[in-house]
C-alpha atoms as a PDB file:
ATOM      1  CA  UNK A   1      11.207   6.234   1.033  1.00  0.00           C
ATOM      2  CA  UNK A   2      10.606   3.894  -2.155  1.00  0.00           C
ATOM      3  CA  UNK A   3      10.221   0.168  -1.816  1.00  0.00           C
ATOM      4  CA  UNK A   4      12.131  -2.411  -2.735  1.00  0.00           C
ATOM      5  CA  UNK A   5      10.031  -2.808  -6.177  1.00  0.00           C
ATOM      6  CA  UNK A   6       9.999   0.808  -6.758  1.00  0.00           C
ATOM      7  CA  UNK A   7      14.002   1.005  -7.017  1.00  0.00           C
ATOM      8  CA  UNK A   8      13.596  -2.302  -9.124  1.00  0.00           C
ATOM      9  CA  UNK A   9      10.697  -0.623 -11.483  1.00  0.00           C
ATOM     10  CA  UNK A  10      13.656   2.239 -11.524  1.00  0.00           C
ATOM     11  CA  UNK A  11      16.647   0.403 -12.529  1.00  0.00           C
ATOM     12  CA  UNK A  12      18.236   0.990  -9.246  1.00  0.00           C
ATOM     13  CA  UNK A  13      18.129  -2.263  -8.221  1.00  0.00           C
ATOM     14  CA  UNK A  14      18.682  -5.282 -10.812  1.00  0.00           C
ATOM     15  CA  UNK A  15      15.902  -7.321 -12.210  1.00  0.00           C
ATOM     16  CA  UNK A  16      14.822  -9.818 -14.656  1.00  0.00           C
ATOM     17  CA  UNK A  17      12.259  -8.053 -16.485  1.00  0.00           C
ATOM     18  CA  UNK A  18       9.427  -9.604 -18.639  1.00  0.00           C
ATOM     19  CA  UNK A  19       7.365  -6.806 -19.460  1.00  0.00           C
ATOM     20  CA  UNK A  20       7.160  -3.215 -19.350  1.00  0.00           C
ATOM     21  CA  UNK A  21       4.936  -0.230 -20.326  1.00  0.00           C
ATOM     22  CA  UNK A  22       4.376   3.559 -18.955  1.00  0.00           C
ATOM     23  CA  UNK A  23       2.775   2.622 -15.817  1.00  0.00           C
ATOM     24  CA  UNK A  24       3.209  -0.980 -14.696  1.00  0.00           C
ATOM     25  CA  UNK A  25       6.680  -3.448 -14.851  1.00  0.00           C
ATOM     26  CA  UNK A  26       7.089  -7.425 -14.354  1.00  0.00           C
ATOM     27  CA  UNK A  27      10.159  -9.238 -13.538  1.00  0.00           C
ATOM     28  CA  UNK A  28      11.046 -13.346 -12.364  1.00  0.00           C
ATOM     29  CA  UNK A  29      10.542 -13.712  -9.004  1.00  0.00           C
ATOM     30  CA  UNK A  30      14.005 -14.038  -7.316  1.00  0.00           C
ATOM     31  CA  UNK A  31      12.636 -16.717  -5.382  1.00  0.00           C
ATOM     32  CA  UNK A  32      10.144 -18.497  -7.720  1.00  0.00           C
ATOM     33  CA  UNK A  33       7.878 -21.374  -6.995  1.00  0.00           C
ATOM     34  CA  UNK A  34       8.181 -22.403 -10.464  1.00  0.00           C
ATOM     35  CA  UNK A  35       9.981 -21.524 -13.409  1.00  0.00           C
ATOM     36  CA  UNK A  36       8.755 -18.660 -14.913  1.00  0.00           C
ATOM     37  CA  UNK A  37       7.223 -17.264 -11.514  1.00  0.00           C
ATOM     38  CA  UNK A  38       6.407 -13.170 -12.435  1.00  0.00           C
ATOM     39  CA  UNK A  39       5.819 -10.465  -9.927  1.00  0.00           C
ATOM     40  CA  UNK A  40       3.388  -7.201 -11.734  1.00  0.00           C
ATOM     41  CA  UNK A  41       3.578  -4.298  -9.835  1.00  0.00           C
ATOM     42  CA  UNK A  42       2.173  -0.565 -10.653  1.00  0.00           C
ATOM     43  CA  UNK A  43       5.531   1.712 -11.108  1.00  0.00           C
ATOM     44  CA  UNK A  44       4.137   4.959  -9.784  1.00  0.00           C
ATOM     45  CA  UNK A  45       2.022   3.434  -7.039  1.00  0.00           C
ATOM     46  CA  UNK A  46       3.400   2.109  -3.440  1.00  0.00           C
ATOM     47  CA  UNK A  47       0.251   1.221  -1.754  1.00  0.00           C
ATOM     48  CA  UNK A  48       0.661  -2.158  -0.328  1.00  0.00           C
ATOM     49  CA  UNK A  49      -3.074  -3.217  -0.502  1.00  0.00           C
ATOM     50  CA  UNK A  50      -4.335  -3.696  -4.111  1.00  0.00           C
ATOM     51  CA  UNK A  51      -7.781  -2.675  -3.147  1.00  0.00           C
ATOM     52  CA  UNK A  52      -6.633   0.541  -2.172  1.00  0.00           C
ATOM     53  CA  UNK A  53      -5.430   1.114  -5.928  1.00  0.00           C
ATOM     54  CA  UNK A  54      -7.758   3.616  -7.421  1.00  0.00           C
ATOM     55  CA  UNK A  55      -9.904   2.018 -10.551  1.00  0.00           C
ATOM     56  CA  UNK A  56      -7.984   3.145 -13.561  1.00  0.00           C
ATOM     57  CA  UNK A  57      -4.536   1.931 -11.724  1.00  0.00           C
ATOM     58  CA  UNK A  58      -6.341  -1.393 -10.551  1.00  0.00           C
ATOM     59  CA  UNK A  59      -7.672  -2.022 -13.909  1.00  0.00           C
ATOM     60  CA  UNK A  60      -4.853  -1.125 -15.138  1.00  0.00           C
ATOM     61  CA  UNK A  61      -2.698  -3.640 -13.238  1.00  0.00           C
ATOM     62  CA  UNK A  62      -4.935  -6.098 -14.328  1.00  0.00           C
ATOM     63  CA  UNK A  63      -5.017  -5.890 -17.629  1.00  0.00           C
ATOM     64  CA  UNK A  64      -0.912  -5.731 -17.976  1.00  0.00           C
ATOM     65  CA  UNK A  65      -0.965  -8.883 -15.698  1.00  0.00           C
ATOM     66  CA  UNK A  66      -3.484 -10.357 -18.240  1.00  0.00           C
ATOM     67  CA  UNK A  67      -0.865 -10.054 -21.126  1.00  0.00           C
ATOM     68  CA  UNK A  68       1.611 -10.815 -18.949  1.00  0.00           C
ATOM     69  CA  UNK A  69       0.307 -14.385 -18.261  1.00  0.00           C
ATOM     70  CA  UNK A  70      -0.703 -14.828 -22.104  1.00  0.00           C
ATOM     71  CA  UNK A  71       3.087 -13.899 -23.047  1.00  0.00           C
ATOM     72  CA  UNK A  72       4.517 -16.513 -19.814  1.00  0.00           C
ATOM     73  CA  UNK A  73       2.158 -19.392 -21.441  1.00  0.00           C
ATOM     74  CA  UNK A  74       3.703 -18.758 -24.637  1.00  0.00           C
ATOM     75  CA  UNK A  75       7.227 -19.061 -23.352  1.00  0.00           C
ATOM     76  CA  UNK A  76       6.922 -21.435 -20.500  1.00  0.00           C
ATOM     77  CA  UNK A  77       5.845 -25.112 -20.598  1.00  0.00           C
ATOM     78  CA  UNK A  78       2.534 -24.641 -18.436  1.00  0.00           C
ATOM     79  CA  UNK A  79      -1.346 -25.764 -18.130  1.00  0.00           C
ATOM     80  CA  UNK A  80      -2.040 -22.603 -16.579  1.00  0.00           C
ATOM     81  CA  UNK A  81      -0.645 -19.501 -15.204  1.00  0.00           C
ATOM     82  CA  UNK A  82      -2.067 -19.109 -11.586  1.00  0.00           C
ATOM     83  CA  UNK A  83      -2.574 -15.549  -9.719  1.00  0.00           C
ATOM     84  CA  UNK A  84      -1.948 -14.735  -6.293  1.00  0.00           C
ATOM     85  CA  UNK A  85      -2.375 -11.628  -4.403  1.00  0.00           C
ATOM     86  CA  UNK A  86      -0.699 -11.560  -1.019  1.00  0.00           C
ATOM     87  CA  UNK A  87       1.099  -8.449  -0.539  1.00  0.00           C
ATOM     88  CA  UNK A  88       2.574  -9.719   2.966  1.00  0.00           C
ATOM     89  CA  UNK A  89       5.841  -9.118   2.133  1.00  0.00           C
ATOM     90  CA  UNK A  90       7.110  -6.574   0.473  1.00  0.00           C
ATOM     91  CA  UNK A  91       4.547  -2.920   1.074  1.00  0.00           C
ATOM     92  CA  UNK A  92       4.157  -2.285  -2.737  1.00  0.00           C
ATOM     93  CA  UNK A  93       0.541  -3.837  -4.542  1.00  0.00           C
ATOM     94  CA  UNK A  94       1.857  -7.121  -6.870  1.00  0.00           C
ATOM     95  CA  UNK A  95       0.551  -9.713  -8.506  1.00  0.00           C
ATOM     96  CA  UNK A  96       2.436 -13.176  -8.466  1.00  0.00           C
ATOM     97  CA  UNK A  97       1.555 -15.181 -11.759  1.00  0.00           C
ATOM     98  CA  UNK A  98       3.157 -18.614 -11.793  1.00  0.00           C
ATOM     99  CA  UNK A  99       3.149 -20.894 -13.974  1.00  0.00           C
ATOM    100  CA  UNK A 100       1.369 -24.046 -13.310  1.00  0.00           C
ATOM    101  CA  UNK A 101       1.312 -27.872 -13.803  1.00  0.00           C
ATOM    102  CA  UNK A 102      -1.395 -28.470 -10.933  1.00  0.00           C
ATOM    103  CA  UNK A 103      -3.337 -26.752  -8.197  1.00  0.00           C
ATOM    104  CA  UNK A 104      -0.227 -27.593  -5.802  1.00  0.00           C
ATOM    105  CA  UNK A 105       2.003 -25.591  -7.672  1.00  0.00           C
ATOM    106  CA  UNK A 106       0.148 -22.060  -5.950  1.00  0.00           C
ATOM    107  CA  UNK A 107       1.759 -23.569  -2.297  1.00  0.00           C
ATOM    108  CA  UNK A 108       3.815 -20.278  -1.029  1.00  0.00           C
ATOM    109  CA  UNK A 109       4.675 -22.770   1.586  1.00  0.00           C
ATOM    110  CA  UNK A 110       6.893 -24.811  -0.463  1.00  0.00           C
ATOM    111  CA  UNK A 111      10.219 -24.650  -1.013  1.00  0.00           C
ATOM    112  CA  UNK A 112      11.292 -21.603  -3.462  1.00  0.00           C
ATOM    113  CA  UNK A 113      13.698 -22.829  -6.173  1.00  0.00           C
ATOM    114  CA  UNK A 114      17.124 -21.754  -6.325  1.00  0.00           C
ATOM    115  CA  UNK A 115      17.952 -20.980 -10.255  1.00  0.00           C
ATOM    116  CA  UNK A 116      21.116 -19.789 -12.052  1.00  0.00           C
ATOM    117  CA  UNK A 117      21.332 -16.386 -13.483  1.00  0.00           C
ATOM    118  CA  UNK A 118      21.501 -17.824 -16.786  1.00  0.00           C
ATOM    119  CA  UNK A 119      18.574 -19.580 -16.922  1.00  0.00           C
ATOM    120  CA  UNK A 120      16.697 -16.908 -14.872  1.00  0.00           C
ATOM    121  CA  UNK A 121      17.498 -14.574 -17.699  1.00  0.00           C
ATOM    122  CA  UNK A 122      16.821 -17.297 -20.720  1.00  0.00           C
ATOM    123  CA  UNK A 123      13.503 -17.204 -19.113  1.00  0.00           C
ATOM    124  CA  UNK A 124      12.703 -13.635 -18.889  1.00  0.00           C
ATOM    125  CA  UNK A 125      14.259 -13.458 -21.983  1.00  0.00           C
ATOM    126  CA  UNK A 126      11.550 -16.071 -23.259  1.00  0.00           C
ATOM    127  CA  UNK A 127       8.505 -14.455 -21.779  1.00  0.00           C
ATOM    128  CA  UNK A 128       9.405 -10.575 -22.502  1.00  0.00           C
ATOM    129  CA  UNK A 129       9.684 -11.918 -26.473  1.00  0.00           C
ATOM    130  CA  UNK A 130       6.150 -12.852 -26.376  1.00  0.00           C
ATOM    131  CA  UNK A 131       5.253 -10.041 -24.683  1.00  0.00           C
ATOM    132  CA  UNK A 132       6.496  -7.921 -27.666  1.00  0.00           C
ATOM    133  CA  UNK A 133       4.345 -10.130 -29.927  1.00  0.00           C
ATOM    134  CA  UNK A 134       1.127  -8.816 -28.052  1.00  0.00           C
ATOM    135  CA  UNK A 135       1.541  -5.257 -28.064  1.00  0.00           C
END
């Protein structure tokens, strides 16, 4: 049965996508901790521990999330853009890359921000723009 992020990677399900190639997709968090807030996943891979990724797919991943965060600090008013792998909650390997003003801005604890579908898609919009730039 495919995940959640699988159907998304698919077009089944909706998203607001930021980047794309062959193997990997990322799209806005639905529940972001900041603006901006990107989830990379690998498209034809459903392991739910990224160290279980074999080393071309891991490397891979990486280096998509890599552009990824360039293109986000080009298009959203940042410091940095943190990383985060959890995996706790949905079974498919990602990488959350958030835009940051401080340290404090990484706190999955904190309340997720609730943002229109306009802006959510101005923003993808934004980042999947300078993503074109870098390929």
């Amino acid at each position: 049965m495919a995940t959640i992020f699988t159907k998304i990677a698919c077009g089944e399900i909706p998203s607001y996508k930021v980047a794309e190639n062959e193997d990997f997709y990322a799209f806005l968090d639905i529940a972001p901790l900041a603006k901006g807030h990107t989830l990379v996943i690998p498209k034809h891979v459903e392991d739910d521990y990224i160290f279980h990724l074999d080393e071309k797919v891991y490397a891979g991943l990486w280096d998509f999330a890599r552009k990824v965060a360039i293109a986000m600090k080009n298009a959203v008013p940042c410091k940095r853009v943190g990383v985060a792998v959890l995996g706790m909650e949905v079974p498919h390997t990602h990488i959350h890359l958030v835009p940051l003003q401080s340290e404090s801005d990484l706190d999955f604890r904190k309340k997720k921000l609730e943002l229109p579908s306009d802006e959510m898609a101005a923003i993808a919009g934004a980042i999947l723009k300078e993503y074109e730039k870098l390929r």
